[in-house]
Protein backbone atom coordinates (compact mmCIF):
# COMPACT_ATOMS: atom_id res chain seq x y z
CA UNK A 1 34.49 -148.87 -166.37
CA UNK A 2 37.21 -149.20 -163.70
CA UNK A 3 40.78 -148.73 -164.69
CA UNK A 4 43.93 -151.12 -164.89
CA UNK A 5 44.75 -149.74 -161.24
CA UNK A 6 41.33 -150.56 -159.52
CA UNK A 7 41.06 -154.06 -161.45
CA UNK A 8 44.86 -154.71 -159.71
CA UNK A 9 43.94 -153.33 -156.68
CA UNK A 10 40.69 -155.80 -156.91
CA UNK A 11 42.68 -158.77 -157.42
CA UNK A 12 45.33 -158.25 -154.93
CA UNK A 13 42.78 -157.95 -152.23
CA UNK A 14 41.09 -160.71 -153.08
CA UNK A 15 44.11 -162.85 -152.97
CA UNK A 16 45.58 -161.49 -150.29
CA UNK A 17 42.93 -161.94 -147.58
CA UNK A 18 41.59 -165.27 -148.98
CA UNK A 19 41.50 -167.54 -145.89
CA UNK A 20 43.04 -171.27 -145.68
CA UNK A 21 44.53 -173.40 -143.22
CA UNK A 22 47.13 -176.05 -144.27
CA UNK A 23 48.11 -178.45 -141.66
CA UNK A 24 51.99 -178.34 -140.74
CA UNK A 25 51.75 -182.11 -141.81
CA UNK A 26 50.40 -180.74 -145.17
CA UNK A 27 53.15 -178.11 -145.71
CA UNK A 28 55.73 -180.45 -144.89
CA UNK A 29 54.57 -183.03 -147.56
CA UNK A 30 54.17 -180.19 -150.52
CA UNK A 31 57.93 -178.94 -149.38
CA UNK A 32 58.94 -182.56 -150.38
CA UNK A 33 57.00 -182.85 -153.25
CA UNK A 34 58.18 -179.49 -154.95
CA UNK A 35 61.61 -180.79 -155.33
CA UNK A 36 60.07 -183.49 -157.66
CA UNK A 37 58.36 -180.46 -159.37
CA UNK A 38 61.31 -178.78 -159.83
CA UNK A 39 63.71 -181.70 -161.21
CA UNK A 40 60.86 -182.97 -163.51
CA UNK A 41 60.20 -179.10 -164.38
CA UNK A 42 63.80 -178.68 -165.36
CA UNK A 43 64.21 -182.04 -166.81
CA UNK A 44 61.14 -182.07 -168.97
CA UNK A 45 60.84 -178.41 -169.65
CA UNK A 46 57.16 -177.45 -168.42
CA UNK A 47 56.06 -174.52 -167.82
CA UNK A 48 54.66 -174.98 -164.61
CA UNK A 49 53.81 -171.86 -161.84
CA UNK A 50 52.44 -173.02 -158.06
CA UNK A 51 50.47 -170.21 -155.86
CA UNK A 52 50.39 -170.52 -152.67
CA UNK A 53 47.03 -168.76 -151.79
CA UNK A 54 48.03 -168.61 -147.52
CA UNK A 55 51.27 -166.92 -148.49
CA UNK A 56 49.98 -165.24 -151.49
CA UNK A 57 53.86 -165.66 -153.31
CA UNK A 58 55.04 -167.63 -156.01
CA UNK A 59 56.11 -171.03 -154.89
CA UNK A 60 57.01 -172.67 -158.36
CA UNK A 61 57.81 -170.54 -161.31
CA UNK A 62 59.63 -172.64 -164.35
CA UNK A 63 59.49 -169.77 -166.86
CA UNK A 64 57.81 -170.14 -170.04
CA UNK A 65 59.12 -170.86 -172.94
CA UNK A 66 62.00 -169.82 -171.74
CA UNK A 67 64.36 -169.84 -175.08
CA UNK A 68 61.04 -167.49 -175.98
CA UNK A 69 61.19 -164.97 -172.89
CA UNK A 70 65.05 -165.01 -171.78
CA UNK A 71 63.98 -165.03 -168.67
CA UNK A 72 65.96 -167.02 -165.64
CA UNK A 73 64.51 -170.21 -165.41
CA UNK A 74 63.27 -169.31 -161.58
CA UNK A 75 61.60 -165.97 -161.46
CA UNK A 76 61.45 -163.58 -158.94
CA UNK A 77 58.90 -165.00 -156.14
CA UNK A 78 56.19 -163.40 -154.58
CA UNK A 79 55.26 -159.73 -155.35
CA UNK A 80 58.00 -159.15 -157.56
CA UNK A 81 56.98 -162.45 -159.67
CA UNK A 82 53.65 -161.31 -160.07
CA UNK A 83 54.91 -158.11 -161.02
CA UNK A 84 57.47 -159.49 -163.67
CA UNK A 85 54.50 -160.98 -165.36
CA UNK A 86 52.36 -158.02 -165.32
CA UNK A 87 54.67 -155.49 -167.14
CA UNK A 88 54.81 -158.72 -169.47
CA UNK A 89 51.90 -158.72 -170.43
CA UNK A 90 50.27 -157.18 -173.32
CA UNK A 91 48.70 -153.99 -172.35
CA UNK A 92 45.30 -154.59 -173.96
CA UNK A 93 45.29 -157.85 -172.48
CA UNK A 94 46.22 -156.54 -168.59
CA UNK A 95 42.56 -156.39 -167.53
CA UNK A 96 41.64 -158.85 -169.74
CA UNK A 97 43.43 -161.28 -167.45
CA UNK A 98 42.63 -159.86 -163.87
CA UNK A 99 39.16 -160.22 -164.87
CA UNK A 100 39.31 -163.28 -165.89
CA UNK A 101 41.14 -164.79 -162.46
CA UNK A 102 38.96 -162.71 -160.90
CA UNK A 103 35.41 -164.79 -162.60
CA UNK A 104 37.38 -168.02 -162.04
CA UNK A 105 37.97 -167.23 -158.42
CA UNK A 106 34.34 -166.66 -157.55
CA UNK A 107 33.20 -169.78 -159.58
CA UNK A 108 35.77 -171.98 -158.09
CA UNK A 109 34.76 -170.65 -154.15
CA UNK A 110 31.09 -171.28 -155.18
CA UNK A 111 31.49 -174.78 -156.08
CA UNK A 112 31.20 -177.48 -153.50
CA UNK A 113 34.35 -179.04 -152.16
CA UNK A 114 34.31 -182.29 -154.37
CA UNK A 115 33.83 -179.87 -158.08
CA UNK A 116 36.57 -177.77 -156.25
CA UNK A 117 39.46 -180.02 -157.37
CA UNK A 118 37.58 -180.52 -160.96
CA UNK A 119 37.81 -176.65 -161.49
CA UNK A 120 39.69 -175.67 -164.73
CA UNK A 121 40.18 -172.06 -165.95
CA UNK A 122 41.94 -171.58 -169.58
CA UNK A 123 42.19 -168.44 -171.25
CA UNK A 124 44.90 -166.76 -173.91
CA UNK A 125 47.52 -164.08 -172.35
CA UNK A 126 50.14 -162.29 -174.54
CA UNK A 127 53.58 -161.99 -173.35
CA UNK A 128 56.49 -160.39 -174.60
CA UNK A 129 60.25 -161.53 -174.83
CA UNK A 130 63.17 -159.01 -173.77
CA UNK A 131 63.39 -157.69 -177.94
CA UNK A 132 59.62 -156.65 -176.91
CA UNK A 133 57.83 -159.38 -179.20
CA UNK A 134 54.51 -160.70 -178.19
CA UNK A 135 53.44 -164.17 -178.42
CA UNK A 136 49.63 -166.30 -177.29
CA UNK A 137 49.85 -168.11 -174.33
CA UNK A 138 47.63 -170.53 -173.07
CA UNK A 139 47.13 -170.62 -169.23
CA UNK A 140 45.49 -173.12 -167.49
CA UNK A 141 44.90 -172.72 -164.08
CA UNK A 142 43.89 -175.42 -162.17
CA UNK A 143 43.65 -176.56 -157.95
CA UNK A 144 46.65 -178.07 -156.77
CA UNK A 145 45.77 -178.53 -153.19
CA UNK A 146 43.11 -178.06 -150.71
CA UNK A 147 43.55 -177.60 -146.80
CA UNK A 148 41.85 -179.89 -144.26
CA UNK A 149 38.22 -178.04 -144.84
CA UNK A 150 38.41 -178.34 -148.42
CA UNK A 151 39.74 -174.33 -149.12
CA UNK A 152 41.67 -174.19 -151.82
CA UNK A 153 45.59 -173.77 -150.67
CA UNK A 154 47.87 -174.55 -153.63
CA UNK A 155 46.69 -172.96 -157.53
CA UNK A 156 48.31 -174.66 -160.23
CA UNK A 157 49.35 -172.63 -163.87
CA UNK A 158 50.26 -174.47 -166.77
CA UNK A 159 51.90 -172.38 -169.51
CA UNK A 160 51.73 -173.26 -172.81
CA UNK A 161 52.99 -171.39 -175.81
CA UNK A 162 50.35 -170.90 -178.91
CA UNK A 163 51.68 -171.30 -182.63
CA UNK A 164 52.94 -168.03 -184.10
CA UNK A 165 50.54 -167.84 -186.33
CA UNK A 166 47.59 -168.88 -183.79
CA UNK A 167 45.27 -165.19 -182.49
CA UNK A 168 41.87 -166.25 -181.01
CA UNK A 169 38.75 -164.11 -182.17
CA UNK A 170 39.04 -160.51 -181.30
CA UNK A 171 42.25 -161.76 -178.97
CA UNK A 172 40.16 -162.60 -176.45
CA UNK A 173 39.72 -166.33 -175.24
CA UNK A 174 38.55 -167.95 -171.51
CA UNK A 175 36.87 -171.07 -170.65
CA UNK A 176 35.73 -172.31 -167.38
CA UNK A 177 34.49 -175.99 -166.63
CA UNK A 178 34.05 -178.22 -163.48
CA UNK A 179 32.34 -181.53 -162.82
CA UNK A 180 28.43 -181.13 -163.90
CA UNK A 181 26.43 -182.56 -161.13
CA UNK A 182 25.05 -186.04 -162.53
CA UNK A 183 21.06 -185.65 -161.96
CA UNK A 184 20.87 -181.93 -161.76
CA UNK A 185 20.77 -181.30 -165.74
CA UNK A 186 18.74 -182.90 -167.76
CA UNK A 187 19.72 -181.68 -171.49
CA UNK A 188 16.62 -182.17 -172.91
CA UNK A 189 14.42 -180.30 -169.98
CA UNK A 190 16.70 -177.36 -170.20
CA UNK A 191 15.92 -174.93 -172.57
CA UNK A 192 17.15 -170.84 -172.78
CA UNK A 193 15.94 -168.42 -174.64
CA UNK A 194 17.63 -166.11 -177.53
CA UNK A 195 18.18 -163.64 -174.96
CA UNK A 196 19.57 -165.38 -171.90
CA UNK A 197 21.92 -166.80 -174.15
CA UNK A 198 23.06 -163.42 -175.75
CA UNK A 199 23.63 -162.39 -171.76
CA UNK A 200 25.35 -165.00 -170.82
CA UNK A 201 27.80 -164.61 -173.44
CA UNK A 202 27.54 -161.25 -172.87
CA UNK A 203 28.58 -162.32 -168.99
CA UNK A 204 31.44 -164.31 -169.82
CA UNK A 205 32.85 -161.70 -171.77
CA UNK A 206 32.94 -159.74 -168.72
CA UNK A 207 30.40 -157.26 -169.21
CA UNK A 208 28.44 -155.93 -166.05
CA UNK A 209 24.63 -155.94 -166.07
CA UNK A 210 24.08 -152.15 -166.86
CA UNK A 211 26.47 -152.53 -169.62
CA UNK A 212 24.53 -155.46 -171.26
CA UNK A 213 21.55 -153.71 -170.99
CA UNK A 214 23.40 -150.68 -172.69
CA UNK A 215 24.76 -153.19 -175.40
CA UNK A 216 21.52 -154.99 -176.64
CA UNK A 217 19.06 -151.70 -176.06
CA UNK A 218 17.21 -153.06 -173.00
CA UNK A 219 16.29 -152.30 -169.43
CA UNK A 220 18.15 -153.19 -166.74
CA UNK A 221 15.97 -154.87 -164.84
CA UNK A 222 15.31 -157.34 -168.04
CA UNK A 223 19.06 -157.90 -167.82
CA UNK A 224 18.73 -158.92 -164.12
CA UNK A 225 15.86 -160.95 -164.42
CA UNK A 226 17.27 -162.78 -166.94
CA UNK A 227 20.15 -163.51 -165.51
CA UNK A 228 17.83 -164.69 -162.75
CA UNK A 229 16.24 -167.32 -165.10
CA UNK A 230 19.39 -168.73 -166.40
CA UNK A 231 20.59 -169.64 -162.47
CA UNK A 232 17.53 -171.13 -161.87
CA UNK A 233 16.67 -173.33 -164.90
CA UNK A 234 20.45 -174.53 -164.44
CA UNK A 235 20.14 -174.54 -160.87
CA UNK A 236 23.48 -173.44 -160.19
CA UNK A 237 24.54 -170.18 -157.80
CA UNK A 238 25.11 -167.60 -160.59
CA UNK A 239 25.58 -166.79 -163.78
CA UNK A 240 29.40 -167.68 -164.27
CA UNK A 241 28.70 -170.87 -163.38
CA UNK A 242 25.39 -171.02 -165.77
CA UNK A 243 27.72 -170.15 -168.57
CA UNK A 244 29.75 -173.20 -167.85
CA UNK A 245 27.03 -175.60 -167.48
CA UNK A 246 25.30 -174.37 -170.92
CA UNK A 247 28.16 -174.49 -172.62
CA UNK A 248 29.03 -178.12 -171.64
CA UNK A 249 25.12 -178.75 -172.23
CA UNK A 250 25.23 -177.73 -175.68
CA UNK A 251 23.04 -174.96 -175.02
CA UNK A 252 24.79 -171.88 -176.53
């Protein structure tokens, strides 16, 4: 299994050399309209962090919770942000989370440019205060803005703090949704079988193919071809995606 190192090194690049174009018109509007972020940030009290995908820095960071983390209400931008929130983070939960991005990325850049701006990503991070506490949060992640050919430009996070009490199962949560094409998926002519769906939970936990098969005592090559069924009875482009669209079918 790679380590914490190749799984940041992973997401870096990907971020880093993902490709879009906003018009100057374009830049010059969201430069207006992130002062009204900010004021209703402050004034309100959201928890609200902006990406900027062409820069790859930190464009909007309102921190959260912030009676919760001490932190200054801006934090560091760019690198250093990202950073801040890394060491953060709980350690068992530091892959946990670049994996996660990392499966939301590749859905949302496989989806056509209308589901792009229906794209939603949730999934439970732990962060710790200053006195080293840990706490759930809930991070939704979301497409703020597209450039002129539809790539996505602007990622929104949404921060929300969980109930003391709250721990998902195993303290491990993600969901991914989008807009479900209208006449592509017919509930009741869709139908998986016991074993696609034990892969593609298996999938969405994270797992890779050879360590399904390793998991449920099977070949391989079963666990590819039946990934292979489950993209093309939900005629979608892989199996990230077929997750979502079961899971919104009822199917799991």
């Amino acid at each position: 299994m790679k380590s914490l190192t190749q799984w940041e090194s992973d997401w870096y690049n990907t971020f880093r050399y993902h490709e879009c174009t906003p018009t100057e018109m374009q830049q010059k509007e969201w430069i207006e309209q992130k002062k009204h972020y900010q004021i209703n940030n402050l004034k309100h009290g959201y928890s609200l962090t902006v990406l900027n995908l062409q820069l790859f820095s930190i464009e909007l960071h309102v921190a959260a919770q912030q009676k919760w983390l001490n932190f200054p209400t801006f934090l560091a931008k760019g690198i250093d942000g990202l950073q801040l929130l890394r060491e953060h983070t709980h350690p068992s939960d530091r892959i946990f989370s670049l994996e996660t991005e990392l499966m939301g990325y590749e859905l949302l850049m496989s989806l056509s440019v209308k589901e792009r701006m229906k794209f939603r990503l949730k999934y439970i991070r732990r962060l710790s205060n200053l006195a080293g506490k840990y706490a759930c949060f809930m991070f939704h992640i979301s497409v703020l803005k597209l450039d002129e050919k539809g790539v996505p430009w602007l990622i929104q996070i949404e921060t929300e703090r969980m109930p003391g009490t709250y721990c998902p199962e195993n303290g491990k949560y993600r969901d991914f949704s989008h807009k479900i094409p209208g006449n592509d998926h017919k509930i009741n002519s869709v139908r998986l079988s016991d074993r696609e769906i034990q892969i593609l939970k298996l999938v969405n936990e994270g797992f890779k193919s050879s360590e399904i098969a390793a998991i449920l005592g099977i070949k391989y090559d079963t666990v590819k071809n039946q990934r292979k069924s489950c993209i093309r009875k939900l005629k979608v482009k892989n199996t990230f995606i077929a997750y979502s669209i079961a899971t919104k079918m009822k199917l799991l």
